[in-house]
C-alpha atoms as a PDB file:
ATOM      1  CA  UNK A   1     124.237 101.238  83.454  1.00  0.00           C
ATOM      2  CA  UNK A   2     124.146 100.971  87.442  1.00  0.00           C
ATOM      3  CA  UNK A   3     121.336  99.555  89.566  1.00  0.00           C
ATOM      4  CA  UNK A   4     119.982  96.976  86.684  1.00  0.00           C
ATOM      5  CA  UNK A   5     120.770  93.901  88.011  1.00  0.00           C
ATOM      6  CA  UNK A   6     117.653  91.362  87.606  1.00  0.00           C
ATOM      7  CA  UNK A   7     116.058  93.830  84.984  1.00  0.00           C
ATOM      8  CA  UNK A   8     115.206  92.982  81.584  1.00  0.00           C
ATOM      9  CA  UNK A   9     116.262  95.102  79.270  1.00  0.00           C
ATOM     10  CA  UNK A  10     112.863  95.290  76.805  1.00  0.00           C
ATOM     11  CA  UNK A  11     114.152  98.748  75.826  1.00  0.00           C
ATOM     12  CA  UNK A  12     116.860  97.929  73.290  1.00  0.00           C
ATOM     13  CA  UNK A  13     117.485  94.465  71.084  1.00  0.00           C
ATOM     14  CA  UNK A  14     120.704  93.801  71.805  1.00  0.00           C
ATOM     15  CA  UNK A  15     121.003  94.525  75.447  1.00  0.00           C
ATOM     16  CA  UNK A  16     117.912  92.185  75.441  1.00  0.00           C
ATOM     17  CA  UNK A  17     119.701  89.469  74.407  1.00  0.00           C
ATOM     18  CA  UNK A  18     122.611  90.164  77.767  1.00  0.00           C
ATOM     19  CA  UNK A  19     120.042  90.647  80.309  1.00  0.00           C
ATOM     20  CA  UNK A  20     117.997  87.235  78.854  1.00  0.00           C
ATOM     21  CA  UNK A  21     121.667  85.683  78.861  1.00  0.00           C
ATOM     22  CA  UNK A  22     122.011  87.360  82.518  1.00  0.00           C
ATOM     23  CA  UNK A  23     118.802  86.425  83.845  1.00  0.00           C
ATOM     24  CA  UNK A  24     119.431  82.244  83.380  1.00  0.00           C
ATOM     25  CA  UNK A  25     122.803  82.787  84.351  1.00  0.00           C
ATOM     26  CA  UNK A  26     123.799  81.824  80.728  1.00  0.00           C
ATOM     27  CA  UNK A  27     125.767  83.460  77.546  1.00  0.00           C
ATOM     28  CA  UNK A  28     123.392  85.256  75.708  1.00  0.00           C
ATOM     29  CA  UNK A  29     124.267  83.576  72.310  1.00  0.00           C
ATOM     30  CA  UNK A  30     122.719  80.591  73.470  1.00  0.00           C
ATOM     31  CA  UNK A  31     119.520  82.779  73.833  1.00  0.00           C
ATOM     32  CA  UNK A  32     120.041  83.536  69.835  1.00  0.00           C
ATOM     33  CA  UNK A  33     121.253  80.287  68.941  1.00  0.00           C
ATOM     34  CA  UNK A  34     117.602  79.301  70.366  1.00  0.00           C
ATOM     35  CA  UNK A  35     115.713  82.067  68.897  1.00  0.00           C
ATOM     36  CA  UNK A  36     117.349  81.283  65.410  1.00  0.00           C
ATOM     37  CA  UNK A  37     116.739  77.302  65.696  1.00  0.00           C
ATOM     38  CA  UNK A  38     112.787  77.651  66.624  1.00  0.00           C
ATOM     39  CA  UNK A  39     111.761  81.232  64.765  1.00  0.00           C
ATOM     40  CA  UNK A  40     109.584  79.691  62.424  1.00  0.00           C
ATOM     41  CA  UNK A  41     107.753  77.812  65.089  1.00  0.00           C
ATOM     42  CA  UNK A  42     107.159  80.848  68.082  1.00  0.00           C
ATOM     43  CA  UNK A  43     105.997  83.387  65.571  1.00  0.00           C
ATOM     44  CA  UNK A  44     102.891  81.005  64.428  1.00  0.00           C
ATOM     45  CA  UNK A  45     101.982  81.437  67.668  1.00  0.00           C
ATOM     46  CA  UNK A  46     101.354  84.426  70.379  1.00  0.00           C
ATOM     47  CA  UNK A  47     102.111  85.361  73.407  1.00  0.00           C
ATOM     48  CA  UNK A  48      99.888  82.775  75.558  1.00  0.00           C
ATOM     49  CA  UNK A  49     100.070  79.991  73.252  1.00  0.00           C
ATOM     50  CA  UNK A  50     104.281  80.017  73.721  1.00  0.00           C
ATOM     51  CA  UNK A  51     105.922  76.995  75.162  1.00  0.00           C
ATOM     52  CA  UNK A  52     107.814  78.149  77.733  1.00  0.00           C
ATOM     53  CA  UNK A  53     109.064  74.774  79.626  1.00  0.00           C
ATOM     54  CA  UNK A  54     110.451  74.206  76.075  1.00  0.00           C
ATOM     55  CA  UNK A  55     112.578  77.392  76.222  1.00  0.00           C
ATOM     56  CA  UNK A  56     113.508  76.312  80.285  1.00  0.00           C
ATOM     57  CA  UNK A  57     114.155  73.099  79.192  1.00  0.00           C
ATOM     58  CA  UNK A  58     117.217  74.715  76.353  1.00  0.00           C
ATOM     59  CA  UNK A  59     118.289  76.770  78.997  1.00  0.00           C
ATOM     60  CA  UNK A  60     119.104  74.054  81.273  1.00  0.00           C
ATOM     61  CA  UNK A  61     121.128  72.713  78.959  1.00  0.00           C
ATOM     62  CA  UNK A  62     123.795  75.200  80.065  1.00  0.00           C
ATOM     63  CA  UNK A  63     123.264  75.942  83.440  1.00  0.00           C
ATOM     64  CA  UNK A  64     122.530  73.732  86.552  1.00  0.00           C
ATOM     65  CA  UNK A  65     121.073  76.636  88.153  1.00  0.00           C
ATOM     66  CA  UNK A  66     117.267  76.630  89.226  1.00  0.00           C
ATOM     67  CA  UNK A  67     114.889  78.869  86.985  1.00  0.00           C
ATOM     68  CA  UNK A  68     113.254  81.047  89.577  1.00  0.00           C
ATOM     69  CA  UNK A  69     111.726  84.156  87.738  1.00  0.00           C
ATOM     70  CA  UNK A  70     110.180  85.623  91.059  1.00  0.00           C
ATOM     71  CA  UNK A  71     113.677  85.763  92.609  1.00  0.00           C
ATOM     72  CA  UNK A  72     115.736  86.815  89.415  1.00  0.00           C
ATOM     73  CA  UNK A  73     113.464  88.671  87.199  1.00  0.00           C
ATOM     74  CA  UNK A  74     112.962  92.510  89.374  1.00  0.00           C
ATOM     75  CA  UNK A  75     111.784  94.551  86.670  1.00  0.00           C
ATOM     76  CA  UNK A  76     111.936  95.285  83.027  1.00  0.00           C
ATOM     77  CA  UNK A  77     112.682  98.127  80.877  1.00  0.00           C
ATOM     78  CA  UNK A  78     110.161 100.657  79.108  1.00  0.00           C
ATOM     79  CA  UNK A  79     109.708 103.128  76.771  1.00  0.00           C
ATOM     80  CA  UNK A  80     107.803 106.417  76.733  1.00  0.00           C
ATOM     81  CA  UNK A  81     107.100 108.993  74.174  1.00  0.00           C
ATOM     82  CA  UNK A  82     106.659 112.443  74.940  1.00  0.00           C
ATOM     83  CA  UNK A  83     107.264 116.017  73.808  1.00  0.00           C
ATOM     84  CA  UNK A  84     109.275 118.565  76.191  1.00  0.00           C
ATOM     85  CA  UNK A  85     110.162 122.087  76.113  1.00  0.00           C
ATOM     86  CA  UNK A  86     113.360 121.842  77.834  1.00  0.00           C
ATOM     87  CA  UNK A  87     115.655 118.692  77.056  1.00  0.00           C
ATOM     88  CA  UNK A  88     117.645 119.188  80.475  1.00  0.00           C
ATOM     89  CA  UNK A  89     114.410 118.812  82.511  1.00  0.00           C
ATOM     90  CA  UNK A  90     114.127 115.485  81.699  1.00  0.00           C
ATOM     91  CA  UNK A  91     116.819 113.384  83.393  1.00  0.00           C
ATOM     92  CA  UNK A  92     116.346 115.961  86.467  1.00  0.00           C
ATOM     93  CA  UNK A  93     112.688 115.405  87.141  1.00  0.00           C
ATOM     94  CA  UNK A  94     110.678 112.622  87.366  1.00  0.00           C
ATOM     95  CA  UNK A  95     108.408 111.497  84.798  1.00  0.00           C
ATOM     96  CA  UNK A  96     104.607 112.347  86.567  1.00  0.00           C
ATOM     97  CA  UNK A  97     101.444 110.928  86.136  1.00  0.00           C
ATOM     98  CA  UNK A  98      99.080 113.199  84.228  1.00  0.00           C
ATOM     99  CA  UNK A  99      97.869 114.910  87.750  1.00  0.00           C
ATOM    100  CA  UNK A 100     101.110 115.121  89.082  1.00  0.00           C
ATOM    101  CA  UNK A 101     102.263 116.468  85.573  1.00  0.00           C
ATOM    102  CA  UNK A 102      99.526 119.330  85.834  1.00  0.00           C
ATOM    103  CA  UNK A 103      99.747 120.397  89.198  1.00  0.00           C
ATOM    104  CA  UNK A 104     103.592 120.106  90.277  1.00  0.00           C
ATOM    105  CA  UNK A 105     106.456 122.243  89.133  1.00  0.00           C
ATOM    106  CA  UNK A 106     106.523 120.936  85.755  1.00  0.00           C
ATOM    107  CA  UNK A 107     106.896 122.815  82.295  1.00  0.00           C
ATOM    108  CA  UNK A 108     103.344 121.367  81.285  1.00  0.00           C
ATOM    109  CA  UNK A 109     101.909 123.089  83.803  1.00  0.00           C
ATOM    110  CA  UNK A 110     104.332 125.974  84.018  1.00  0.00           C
ATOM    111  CA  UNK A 111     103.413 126.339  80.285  1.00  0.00           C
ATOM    112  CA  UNK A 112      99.276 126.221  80.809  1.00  0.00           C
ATOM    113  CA  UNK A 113      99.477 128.799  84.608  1.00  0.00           C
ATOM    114  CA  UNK A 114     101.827 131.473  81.790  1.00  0.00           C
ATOM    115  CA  UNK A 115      98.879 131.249  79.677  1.00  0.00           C
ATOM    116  CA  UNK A 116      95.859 131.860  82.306  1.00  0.00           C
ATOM    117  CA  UNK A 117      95.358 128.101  83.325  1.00  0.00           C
ATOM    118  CA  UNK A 118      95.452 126.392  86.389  1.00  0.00           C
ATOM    119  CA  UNK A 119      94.535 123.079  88.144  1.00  0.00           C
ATOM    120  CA  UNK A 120      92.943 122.002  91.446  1.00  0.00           C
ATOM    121  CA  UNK A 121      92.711 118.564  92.545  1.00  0.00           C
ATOM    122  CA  UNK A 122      89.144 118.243  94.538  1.00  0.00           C
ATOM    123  CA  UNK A 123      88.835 114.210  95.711  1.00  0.00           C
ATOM    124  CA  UNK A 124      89.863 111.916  93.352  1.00  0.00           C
ATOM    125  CA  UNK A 125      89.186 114.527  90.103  1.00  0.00           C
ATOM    126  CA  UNK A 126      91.308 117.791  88.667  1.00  0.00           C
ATOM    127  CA  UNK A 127      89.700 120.594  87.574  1.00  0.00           C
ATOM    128  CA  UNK A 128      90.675 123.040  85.454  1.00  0.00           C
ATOM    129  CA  UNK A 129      90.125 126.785  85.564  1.00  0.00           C
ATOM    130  CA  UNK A 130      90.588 129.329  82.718  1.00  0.00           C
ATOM    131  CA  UNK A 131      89.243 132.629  82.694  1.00  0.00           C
ATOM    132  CA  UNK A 132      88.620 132.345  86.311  1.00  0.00           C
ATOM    133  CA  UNK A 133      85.819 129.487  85.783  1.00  0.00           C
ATOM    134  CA  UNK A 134      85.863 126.258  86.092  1.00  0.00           C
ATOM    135  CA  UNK A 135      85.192 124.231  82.873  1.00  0.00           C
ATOM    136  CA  UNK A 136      82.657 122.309  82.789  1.00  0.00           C
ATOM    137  CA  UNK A 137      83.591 119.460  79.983  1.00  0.00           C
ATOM    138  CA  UNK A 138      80.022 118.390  79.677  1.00  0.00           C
ATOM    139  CA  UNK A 139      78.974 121.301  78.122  1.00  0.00           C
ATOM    140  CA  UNK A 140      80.910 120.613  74.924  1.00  0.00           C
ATOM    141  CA  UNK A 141      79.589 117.283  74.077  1.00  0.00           C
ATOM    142  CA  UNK A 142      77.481 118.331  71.933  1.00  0.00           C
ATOM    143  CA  UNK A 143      79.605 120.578  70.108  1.00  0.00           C
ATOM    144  CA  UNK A 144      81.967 119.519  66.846  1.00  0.00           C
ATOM    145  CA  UNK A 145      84.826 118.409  69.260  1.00  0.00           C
ATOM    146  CA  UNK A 146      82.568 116.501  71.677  1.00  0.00           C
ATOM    147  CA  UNK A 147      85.354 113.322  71.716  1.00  0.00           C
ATOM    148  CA  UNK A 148      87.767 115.466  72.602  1.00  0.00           C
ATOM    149  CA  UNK A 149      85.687 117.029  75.563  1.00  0.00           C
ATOM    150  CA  UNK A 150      84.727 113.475  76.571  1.00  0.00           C
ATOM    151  CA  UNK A 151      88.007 112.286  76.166  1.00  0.00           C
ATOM    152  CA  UNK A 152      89.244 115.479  78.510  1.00  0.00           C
ATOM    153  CA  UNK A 153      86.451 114.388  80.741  1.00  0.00           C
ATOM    154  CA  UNK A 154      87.156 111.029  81.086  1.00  0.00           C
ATOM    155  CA  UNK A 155      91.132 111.219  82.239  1.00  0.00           C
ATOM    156  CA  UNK A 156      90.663 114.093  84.585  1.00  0.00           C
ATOM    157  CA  UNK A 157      87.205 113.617  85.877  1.00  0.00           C
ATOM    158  CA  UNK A 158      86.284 109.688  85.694  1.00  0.00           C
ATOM    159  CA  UNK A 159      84.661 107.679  83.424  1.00  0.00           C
ATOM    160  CA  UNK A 160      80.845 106.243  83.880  1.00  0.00           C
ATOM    161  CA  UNK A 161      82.308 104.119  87.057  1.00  0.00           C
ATOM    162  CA  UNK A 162      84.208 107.194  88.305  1.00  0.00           C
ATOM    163  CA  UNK A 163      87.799 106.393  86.995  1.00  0.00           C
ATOM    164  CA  UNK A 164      90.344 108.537  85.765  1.00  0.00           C
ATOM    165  CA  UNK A 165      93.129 107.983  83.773  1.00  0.00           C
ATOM    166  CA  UNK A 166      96.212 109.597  84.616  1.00  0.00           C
ATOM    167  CA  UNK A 167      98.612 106.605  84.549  1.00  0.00           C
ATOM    168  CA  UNK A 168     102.260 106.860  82.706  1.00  0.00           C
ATOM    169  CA  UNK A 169     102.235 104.835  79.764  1.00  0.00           C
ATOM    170  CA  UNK A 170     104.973 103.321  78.354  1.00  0.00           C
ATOM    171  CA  UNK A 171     105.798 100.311  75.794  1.00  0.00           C
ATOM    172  CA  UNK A 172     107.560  96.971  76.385  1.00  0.00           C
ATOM    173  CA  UNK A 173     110.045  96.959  73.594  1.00  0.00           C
ATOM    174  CA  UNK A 174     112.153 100.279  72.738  1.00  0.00           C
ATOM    175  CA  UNK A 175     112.530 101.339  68.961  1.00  0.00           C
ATOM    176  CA  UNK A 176     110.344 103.303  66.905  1.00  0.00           C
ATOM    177  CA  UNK A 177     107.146 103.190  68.902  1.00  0.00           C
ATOM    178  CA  UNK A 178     107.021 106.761  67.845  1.00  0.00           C
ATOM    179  CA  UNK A 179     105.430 104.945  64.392  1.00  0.00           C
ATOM    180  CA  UNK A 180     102.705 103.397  66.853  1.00  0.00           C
ATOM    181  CA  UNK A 181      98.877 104.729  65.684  1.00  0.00           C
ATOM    182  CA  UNK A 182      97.906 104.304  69.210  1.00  0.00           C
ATOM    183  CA  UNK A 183     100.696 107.485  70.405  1.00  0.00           C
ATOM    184  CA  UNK A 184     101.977 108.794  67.024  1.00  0.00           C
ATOM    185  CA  UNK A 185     100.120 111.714  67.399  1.00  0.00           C
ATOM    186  CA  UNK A 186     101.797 112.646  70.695  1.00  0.00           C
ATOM    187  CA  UNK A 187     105.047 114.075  68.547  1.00  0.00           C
ATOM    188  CA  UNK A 188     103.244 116.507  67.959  1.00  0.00           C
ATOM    189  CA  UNK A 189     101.930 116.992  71.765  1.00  0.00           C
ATOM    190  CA  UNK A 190     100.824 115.916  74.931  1.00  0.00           C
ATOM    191  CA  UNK A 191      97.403 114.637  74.138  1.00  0.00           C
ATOM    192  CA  UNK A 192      95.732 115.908  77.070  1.00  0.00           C
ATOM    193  CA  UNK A 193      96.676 119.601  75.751  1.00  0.00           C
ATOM    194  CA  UNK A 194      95.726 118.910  72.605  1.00  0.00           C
ATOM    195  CA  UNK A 195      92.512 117.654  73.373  1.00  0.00           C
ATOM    196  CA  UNK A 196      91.766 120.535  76.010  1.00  0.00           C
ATOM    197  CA  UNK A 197      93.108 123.042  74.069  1.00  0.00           C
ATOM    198  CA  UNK A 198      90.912 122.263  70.756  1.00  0.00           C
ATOM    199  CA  UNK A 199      87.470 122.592  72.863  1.00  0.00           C
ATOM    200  CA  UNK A 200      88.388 125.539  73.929  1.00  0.00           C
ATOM    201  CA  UNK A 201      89.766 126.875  70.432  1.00  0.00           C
ATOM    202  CA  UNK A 202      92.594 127.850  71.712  1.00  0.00           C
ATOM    203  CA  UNK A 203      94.588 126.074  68.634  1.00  0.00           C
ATOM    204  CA  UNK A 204      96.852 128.763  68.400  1.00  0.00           C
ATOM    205  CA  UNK A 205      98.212 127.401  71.891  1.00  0.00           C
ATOM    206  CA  UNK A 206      99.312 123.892  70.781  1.00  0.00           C
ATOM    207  CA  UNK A 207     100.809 125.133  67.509  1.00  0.00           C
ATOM    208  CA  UNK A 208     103.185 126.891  69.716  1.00  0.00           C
ATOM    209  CA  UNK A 209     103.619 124.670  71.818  1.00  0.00           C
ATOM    210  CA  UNK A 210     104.660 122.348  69.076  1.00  0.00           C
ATOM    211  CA  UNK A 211     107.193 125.129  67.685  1.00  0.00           C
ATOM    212  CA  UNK A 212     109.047 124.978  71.031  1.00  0.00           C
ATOM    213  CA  UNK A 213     108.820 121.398  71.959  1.00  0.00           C
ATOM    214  CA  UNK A 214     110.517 118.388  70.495  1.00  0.00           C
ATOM    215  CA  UNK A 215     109.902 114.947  70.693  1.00  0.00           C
ATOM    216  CA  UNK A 216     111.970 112.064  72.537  1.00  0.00           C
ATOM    217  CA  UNK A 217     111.574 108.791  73.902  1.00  0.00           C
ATOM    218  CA  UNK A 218     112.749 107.958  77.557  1.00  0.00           C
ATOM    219  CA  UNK A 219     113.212 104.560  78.698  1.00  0.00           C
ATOM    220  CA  UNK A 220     112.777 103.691  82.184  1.00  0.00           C
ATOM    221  CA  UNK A 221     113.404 100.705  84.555  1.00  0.00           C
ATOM    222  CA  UNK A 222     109.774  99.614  86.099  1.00  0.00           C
ATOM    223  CA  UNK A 223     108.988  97.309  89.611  1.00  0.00           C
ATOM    224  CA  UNK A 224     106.948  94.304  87.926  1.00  0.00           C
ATOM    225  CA  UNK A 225     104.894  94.945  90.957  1.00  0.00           C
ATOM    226  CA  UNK A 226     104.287  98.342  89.380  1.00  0.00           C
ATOM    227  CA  UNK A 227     103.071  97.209  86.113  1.00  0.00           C
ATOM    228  CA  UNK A 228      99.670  96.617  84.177  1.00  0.00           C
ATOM    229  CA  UNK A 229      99.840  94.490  81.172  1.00  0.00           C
ATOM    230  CA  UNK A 230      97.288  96.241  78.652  1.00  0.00           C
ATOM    231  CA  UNK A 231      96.274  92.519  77.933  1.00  0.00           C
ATOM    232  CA  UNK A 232      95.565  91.761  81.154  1.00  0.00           C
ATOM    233  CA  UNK A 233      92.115  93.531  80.837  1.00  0.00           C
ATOM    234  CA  UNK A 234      90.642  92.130  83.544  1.00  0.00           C
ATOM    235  CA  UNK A 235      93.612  93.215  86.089  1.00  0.00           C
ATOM    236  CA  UNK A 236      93.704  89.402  87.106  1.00  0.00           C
ATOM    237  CA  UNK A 237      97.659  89.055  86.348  1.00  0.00           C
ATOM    238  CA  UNK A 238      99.439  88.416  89.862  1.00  0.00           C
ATOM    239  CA  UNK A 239     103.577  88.975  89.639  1.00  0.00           C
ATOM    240  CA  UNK A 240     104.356  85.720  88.412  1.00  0.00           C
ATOM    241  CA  UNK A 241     101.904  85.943  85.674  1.00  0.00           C
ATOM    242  CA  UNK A 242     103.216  89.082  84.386  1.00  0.00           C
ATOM    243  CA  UNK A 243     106.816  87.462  84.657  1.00  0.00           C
ATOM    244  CA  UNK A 244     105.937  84.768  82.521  1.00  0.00           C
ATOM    245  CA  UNK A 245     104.092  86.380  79.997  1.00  0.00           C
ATOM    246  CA  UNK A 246     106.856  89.412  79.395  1.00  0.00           C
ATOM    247  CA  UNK A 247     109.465  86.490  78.909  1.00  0.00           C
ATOM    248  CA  UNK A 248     106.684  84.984  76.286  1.00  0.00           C
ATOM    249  CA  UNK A 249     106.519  88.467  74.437  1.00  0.00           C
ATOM    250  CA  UNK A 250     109.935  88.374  74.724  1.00  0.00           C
ATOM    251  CA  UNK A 251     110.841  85.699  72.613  1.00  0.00           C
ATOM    252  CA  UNK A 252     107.786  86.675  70.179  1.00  0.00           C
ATOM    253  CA  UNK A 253     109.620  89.748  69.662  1.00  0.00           C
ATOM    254  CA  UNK A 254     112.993  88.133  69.330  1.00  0.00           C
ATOM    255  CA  UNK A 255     111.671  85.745  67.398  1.00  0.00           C
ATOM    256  CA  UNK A 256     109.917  88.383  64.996  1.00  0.00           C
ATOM    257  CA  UNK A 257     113.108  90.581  64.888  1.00  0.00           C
ATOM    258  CA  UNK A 258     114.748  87.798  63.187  1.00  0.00           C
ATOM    259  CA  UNK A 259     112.691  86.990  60.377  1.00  0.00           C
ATOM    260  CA  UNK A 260     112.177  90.682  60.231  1.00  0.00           C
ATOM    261  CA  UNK A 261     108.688  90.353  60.726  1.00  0.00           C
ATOM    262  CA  UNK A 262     108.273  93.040  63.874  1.00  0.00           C
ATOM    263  CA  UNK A 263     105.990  95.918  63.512  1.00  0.00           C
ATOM    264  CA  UNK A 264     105.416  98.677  65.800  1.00  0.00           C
ATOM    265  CA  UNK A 265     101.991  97.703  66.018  1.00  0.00           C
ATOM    266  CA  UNK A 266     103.097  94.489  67.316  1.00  0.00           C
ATOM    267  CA  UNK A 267     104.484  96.580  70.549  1.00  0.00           C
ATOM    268  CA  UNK A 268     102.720  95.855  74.277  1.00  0.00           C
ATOM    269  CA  UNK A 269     101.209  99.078  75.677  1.00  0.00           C
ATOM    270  CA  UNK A 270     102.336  98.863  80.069  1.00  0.00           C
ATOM    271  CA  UNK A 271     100.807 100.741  81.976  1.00  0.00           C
ATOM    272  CA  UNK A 272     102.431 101.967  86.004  1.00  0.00           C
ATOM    273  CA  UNK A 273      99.587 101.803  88.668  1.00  0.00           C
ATOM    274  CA  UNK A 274      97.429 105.185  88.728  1.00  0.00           C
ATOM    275  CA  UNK A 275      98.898 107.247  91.307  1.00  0.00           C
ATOM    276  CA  UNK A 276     103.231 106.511  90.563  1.00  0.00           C
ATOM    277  CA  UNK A 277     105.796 108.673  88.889  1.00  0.00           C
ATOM    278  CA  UNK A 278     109.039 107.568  87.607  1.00  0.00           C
ATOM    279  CA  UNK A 279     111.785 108.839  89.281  1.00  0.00           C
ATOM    280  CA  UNK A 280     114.457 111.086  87.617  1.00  0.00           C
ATOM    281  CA  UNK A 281     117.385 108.039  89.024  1.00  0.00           C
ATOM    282  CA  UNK A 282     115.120 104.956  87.081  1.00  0.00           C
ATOM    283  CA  UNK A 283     115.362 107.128  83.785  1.00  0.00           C
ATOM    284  CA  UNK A 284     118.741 105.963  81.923  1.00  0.00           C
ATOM    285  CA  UNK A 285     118.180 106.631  78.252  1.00  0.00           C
ATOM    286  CA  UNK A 286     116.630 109.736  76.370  1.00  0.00           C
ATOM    287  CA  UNK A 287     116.864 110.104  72.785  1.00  0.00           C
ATOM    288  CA  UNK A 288     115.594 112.808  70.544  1.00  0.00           C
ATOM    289  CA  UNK A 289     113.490 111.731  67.931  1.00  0.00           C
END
């Protein structure tokens, strides 16, 4: 894989171990050989309660060279699920935002303007028109899908402080984070069409969507600058923060793996600022699910 020098490899297990062993400028089975000596002790504990100067201090066992995460550590690994119409589309295009995903050539939004829907971005909302109107999500929250309308309303029209959400999600560690309650149902779908497409009762819409879709997951490589650590709720995390609490998750994972303890619900949600795609080149792995 080209251009993944000083990323961590979160995606995949074993090429987690190389770019650890990579990272300290060490061979990764001293990364094991540390993750099999103190299992027992990282797992009774989570991510910020995790010694790291313990793990630095191993590591310097077998290197002289300086820890400096800021220089060495560029960006880690994630993993998205989604569903897609066209398999091919995906390492051409880049993975959008939900805005971007609506209102560029996409086949989302190829797939809603074929079926009498389109999208117009006024400020900092999008709007969507269908039968020539535009829909006015408030007027369903009364009705028996109201969290869906709300939910509709909320990602493409801002919350009670004006915010929308329209970020790319992805998780930290690869695997079967299709098993995740928190995205499972998005095998199925994209949730904003399901969601927009059950107000309007257009049911009949998603199931064929989901005949002509399949699911995958794409991993991508992400700036650390980029990132928002679900955890972090308060957005408070600066760069070297983040660093140092991925490596922690890291070796919870790791650590987890080993006893055979690890559960997708264990999995960290990251989040890429609001307004960023991924680009078709930082997309390396796609797998069909």
């Amino acid at each position: 894989m080209e251009n993944l020098k000083g990323i961590l490899l979160t995606h995949d297990h074993d090429m987690l171990y190389k770019s650890m062993g990579s990272l300290f400028s060490i061979e990764p089975i001293y990364i094991r050989h540390y993750i099999t000596s103190n299992c027992m002790k990282i797992v009774r504990c989570n991510e910020d309660e995790i010694n790291l100067q313990h793990f630095f201090f191993f590591v310097h066992k077998f290197t002289d060279k300086e820890i400096d995460l800021d220089m060495n550590m560029k960006g880690i690994t994630l993993s998205h699920l989604t569903t897609r119409l066209n398999r091919d589309e995906i390492s051409k295009v880049p993975l959008h935002n939900l805005f971007d995903a609506l209102t560029m050539d996409t086949c989302l939004s190829k797939f809603f303007y074929e079926r009498g829907f389109s999208f117009r971005k006024e400020k900092s909302k999008l709007k969507v028109i269908y039968g020539g109107k535009i829909i006015d999500w408030s007027h369903f929250f009364e009705t028996f899908n109201s969290g869906a309308a709300r939910m509709v309303s909320n990602r493409l029209e801002g919350n009670s402080k004006g915010v929308t959400d329209k970020c790319v999600n992805g998780f930290l560690f690869g695997g079967e984070i299709h098993k995740h309650g928190d995205v499972r149902h998005i095998r199925r779908c994209p949730e904003i069409l399901d969601n927009m497409l059950n107000v309007l009762k257009r049911t009949d819409l998603i199931e064929e969507w989901i005949e002509k879709s399949a699911p995958y997951i794409i991993s991508f490589k992400a700036k650390i600058e980029d990132i928002i650590i679900d955890h972090d709720v308060y957005y408070k995390f600066n760069n070297k923060q983040k660093r140092f609490y991925i490596l922690k998750a890291c070796l919870l994972y790791l650590a987890k793996s080993f006893l055979e303890q690890w559960d997708a619900y264990d999995n960290h949600i990251i989040r890429l600022k609001d307004d960023l795609n991924v680009s078709a080149t930082d997309i390396f792995d796609v797998k069909k699910i």
